[in-house]
C-alpha atoms as a PDB file:
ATOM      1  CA  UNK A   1      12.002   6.490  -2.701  1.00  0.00           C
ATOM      2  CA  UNK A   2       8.525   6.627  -1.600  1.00  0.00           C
ATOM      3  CA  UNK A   3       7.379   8.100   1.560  1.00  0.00           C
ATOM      4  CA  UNK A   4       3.997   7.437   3.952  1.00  0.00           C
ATOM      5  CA  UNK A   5       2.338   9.976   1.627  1.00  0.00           C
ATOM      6  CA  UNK A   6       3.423   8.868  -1.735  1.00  0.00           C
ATOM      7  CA  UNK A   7       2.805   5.309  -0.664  1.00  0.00           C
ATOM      8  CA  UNK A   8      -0.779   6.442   0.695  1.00  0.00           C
ATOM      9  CA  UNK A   9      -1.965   8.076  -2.767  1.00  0.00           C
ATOM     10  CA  UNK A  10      -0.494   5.756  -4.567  1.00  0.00           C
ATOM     11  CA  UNK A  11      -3.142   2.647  -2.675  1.00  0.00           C
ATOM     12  CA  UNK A  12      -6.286   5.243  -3.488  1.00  0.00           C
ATOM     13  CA  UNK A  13      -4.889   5.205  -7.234  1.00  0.00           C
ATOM     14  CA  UNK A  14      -5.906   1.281  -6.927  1.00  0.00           C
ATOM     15  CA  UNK A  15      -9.000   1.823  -4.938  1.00  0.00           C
ATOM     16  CA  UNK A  16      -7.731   0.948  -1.437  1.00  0.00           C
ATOM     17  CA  UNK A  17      -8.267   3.372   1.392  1.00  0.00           C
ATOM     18  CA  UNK A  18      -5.860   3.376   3.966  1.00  0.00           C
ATOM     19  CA  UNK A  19      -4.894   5.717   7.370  1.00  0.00           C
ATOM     20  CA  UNK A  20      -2.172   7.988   6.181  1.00  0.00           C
ATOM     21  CA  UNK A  21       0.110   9.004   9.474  1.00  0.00           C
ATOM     22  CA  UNK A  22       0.073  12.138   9.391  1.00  0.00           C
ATOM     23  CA  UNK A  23      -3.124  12.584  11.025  1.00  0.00           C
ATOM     24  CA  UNK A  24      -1.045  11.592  14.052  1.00  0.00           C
ATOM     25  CA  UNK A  25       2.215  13.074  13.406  1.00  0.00           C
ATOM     26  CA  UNK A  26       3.773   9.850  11.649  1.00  0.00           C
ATOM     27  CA  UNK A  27       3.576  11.173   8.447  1.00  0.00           C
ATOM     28  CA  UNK A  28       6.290   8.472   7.215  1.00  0.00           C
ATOM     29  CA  UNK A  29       3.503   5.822   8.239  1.00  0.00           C
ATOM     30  CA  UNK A  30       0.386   4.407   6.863  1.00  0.00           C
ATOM     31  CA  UNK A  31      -2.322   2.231   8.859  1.00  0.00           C
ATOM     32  CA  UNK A  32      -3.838  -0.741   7.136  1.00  0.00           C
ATOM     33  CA  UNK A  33      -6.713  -2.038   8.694  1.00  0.00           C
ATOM     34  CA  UNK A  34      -7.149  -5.643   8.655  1.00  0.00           C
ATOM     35  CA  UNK A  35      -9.777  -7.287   6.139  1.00  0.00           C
ATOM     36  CA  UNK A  36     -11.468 -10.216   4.582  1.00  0.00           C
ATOM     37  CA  UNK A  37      -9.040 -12.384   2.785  1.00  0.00           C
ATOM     38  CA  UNK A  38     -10.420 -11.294  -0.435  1.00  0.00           C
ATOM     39  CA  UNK A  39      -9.569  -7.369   0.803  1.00  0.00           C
ATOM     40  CA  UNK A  40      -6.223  -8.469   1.978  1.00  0.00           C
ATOM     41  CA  UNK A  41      -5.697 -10.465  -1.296  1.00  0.00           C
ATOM     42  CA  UNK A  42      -6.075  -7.277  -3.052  1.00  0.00           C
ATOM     43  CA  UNK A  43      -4.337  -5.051  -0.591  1.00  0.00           C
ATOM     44  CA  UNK A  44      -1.388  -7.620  -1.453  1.00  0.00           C
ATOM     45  CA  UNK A  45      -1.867  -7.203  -5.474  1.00  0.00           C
ATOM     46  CA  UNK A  46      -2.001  -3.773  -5.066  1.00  0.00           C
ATOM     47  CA  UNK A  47       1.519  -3.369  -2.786  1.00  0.00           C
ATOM     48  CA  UNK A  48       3.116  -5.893  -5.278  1.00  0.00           C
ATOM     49  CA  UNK A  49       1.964  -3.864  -8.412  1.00  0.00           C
ATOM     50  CA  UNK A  50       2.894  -0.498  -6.405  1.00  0.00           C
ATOM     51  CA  UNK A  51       6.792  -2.030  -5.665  1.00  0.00           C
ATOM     52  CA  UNK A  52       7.121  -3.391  -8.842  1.00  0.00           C
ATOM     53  CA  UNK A  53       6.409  -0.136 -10.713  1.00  0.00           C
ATOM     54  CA  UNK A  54       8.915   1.715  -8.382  1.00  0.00           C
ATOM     55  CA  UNK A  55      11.270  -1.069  -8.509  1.00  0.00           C
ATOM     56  CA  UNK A  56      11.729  -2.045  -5.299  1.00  0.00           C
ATOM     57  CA  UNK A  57      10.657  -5.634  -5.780  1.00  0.00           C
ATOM     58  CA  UNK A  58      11.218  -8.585  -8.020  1.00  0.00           C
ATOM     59  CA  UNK A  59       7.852 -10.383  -6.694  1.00  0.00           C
ATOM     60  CA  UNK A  60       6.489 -12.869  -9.340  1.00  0.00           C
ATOM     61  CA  UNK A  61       4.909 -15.711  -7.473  1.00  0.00           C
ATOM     62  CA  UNK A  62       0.926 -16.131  -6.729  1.00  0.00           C
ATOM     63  CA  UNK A  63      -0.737 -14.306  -3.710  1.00  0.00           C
END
């Protein structure tokens, strides 16, 4: 399993900067800021890359 933090370093790994939680006491939480479609595109490759490697998802269709 995968917590806020994990899941946090895990999207600067892929070169996406996100709000980890903890700054305000959620630290099972990220914040994702909503982008351009292109941003958001790769925000989505990135989570689907990120769930595949830990198993969690079986995603295989386009973004």
């Amino acid at each position: 399993m995968i917590g806020g933090k994990g899941f946090y370093q895990q999207l600067l790994a892929h070169g996406i900067i996100v709000r980890y939680g903890d700054t305000w006491g959620m630290s099972g939480h990220i914040r994702i800021s909503i982008g351009t479609l292109e941003e958001n595109t790769i925000l989505i490759e990135a989570i689907s890359s990120i769930l595949l490697k830990l198993r969690l998802v079986n995603f295989k269709g386009e973004i």
